[in-house]
Protein backbone atom coordinates (compact mmCIF):
# COMPACT_ATOMS: atom_id res chain seq x y z
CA UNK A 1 -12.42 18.85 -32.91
CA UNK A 2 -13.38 22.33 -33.41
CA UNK A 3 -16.67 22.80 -35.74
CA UNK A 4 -17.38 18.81 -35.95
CA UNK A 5 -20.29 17.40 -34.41
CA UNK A 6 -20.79 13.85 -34.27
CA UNK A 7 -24.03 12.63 -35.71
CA UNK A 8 -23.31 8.87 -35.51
CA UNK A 9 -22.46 6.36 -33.49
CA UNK A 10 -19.68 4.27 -34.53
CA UNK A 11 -19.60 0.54 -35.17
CA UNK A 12 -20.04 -1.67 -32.45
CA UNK A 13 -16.87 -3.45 -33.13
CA UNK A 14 -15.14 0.27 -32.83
CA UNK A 15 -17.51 0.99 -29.72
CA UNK A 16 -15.81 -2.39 -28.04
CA UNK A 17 -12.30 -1.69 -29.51
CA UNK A 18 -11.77 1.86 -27.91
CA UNK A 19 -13.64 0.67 -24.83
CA UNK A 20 -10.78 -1.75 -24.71
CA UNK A 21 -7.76 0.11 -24.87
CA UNK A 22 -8.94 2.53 -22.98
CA UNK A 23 -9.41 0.17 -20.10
CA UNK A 24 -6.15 -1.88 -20.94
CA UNK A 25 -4.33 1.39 -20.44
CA UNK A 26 -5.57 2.79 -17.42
CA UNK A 27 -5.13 -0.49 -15.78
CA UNK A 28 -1.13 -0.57 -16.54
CA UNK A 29 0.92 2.53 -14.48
CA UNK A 30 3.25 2.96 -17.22
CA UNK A 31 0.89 3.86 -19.87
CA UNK A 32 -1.63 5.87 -17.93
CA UNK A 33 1.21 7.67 -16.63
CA UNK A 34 2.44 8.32 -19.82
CA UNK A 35 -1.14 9.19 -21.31
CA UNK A 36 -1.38 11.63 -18.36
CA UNK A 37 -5.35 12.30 -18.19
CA UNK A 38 -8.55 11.06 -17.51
CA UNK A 39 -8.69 7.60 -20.65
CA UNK A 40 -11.71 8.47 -22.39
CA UNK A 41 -14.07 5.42 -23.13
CA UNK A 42 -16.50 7.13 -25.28
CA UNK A 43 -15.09 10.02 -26.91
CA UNK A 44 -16.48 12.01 -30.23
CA UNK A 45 -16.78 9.74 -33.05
CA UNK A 46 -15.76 11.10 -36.81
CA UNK A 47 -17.34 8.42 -39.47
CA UNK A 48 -15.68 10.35 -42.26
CA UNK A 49 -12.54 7.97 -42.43
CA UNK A 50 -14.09 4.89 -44.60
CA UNK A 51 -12.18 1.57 -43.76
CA UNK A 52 -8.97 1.01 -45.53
CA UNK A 53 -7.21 -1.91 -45.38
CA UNK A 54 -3.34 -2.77 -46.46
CA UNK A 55 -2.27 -6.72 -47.09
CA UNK A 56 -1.41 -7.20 -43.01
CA UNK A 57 -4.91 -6.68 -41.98
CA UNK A 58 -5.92 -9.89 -42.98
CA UNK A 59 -2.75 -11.04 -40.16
CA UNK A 60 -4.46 -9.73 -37.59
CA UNK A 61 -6.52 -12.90 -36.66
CA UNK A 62 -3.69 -15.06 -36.30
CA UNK A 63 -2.04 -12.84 -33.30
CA UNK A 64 -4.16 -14.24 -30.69
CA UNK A 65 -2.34 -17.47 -29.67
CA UNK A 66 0.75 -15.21 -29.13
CA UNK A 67 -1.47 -12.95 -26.91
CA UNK A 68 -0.58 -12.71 -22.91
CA UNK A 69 -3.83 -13.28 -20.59
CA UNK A 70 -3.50 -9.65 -20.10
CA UNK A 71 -3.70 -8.56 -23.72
CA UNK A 72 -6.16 -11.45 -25.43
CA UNK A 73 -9.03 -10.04 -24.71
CA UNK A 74 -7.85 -6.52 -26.45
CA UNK A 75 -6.27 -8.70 -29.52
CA UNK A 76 -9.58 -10.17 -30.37
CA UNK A 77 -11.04 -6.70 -30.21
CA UNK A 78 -8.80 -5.31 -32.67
CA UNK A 79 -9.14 -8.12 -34.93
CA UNK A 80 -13.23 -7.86 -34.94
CA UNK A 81 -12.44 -4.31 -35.92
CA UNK A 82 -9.64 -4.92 -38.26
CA UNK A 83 -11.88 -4.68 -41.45
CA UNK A 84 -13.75 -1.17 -40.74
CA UNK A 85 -10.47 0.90 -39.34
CA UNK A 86 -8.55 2.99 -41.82
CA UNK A 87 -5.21 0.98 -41.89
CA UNK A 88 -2.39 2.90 -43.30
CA UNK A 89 1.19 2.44 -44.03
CA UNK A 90 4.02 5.34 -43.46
CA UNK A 91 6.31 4.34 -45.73
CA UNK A 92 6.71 3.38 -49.36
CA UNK A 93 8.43 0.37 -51.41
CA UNK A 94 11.61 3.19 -52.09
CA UNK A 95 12.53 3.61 -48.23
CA UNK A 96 11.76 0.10 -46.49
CA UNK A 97 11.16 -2.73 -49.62
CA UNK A 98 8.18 -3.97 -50.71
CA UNK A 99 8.79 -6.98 -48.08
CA UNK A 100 8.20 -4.46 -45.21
CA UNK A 101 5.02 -2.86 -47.09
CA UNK A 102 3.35 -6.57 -47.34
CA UNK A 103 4.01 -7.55 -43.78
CA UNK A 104 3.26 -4.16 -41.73
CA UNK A 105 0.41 -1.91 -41.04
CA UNK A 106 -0.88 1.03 -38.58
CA UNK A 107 -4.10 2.66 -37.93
CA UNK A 108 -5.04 5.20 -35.77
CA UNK A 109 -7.83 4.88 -33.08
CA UNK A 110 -8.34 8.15 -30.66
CA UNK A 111 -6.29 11.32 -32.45
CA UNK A 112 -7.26 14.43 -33.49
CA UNK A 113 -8.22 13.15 -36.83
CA UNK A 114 -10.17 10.49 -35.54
CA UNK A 115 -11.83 8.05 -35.76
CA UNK A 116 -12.45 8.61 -32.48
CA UNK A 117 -11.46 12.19 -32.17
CA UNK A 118 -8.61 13.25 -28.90
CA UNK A 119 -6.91 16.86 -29.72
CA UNK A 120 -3.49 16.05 -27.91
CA UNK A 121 -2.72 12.41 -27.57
CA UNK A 122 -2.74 9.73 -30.47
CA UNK A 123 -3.26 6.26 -30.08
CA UNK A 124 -2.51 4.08 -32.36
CA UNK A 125 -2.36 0.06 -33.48
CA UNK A 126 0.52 -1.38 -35.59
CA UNK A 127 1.62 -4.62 -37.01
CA UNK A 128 5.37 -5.53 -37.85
CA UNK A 129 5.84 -9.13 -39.32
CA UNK A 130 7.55 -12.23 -38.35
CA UNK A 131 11.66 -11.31 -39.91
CA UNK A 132 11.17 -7.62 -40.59
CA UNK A 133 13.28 -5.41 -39.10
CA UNK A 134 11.77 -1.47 -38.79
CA UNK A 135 14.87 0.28 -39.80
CA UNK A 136 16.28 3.59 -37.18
CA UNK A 137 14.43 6.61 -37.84
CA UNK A 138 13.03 9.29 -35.07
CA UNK A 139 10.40 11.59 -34.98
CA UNK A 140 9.10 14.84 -33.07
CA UNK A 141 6.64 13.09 -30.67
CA UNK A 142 7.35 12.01 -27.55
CA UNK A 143 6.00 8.20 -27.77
CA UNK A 144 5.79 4.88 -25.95
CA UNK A 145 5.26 1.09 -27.12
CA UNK A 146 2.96 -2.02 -25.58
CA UNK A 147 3.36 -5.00 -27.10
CA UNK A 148 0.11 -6.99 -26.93
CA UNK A 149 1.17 -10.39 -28.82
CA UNK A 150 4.39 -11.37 -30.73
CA UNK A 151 7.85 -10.15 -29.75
CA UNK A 152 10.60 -7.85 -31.01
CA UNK A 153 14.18 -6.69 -30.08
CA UNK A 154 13.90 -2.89 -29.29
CA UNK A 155 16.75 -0.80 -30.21
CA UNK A 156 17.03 3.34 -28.98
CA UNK A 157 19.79 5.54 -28.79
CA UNK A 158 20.88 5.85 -25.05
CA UNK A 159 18.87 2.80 -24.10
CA UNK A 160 19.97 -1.23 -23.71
CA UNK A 161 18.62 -3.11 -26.74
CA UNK A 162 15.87 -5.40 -25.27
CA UNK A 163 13.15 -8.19 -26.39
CA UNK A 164 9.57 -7.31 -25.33
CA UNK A 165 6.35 -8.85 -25.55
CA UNK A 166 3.05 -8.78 -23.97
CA UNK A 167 3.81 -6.66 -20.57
CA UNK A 168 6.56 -4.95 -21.54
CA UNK A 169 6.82 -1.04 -22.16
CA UNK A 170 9.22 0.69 -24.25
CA UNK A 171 9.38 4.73 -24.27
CA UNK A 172 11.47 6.87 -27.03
CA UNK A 173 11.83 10.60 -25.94
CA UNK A 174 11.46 13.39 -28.75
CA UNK A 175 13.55 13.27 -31.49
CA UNK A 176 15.69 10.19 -30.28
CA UNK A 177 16.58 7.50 -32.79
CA UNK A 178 15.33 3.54 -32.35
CA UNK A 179 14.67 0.71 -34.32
CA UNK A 180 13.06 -2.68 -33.94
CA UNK A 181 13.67 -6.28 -35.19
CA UNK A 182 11.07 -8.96 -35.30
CA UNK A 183 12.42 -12.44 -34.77
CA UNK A 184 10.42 -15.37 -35.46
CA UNK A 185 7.07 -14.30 -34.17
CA UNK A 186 5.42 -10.82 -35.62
CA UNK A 187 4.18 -8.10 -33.51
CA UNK A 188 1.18 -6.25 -32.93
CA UNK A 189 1.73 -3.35 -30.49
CA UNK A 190 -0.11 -0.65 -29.23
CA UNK A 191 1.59 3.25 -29.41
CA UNK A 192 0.65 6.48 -27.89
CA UNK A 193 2.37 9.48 -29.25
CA UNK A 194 1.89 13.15 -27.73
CA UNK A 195 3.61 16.59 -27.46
CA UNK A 196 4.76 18.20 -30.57
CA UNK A 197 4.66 16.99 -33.22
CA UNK A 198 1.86 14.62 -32.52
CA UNK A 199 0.04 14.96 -36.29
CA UNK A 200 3.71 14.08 -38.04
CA UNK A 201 4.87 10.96 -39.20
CA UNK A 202 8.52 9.20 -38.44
CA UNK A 203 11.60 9.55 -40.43
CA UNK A 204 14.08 7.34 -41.87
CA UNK A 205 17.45 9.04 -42.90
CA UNK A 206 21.39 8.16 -42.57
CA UNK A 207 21.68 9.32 -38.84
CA UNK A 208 17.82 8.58 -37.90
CA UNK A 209 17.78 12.49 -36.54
CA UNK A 210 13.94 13.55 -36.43
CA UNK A 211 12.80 16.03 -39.43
């Protein structure tokens, strides 16, 4: 955040949005704990990411009736801000299929490149869909999982393999391989990443070893 001032005030969609997760995950132990500080609910806003959008964010709508009580309220909120957030996709058609690429999708919401601007944690929204299966691959961060609607079949080295949906948790410690497998139903999940490594992307490779 050093040198930027912010100069405008973001969207109201984005306003509602972070004012949502934020309050969704200082109200469940396991993520606040993990988070570790104070959630902000109005932190620096950067406007210099323009919306971006890949073919799930048009999916995002339809993630609601698979929603918990708990989560709905935040799965409406991303959906109203689906179409101004930068979506991205880590990946290309070489390592996962173009399959994968038309079915998944990831933006980030408070991280030290914004939008809203954090220097040591990184939140972030993803969508897997219904069949796909994320293939092993690791990366430096220390990170945990929330599903908010759909389920999957989480799979990390060390760890049972397990089904989670709205409620569930799932954290991967530095560097440890996992995978996931959607069934029937997609997923939209919330992930916070932080320690080293926090600006770096995942790896796939042959043994799934973080890179």
């Amino acid at each position: 955040m050093t040198g930027f001032v912010a100069a405008e005030r973001p969207p109201a969609p984005l306003s509602r949005l972070m004012g949502a997760v934020s309050g969704f995950v200082a109200a469940d132990p396991a993520l606040a704990g993990f988070f570790g500080a104070p959630l902000p609910v109005d932190p620096p806003y950067d406007p210099r990411q323009p919306p971006e959008s890949v073919p799930a964010t048009g999916l995002i709508d339809e993630m609601t009736a698979s929603a918990s009580p708990s989560t709905e309220v935040l799965v409406r909120e991303i959906a109203a801000a689906a179409p101004l957030l930068p979506w991205k996709r880590t990946y290309d058609a070489g390592e996962v299929g173009a399959a994968f690429l038309a079915a998944y999708g990831w933006f980030d919401l408070l991280a030290p490149g914004g939008p809203f601007l954090w220097p040591d944690r990184r939140i972030a929204i993803a969508y897997f869909g219904r069949g796909l299966t994320y293939p092993r691959h690791a990366h430096k961060a220390e990170e945990i999982y929330a599903p908010l609607a759909g389920r999957a079949l989480f799979m990390t080295d060390g760890q049972r393999d397990e089904t989670l949906g709205p409620g569930g948790t799932r954290h991967h410690p530095p560097g440890v391989p996992h995978a996931m497998r959607m069934g029937e139903a997609p997923l939209l999940t919330l992930v916070i990443w932080k320690g080293a490594g926090l600006t770096g992307r995942a790896h796939l490779s042959q043994d799934g070893s973080a890179s």
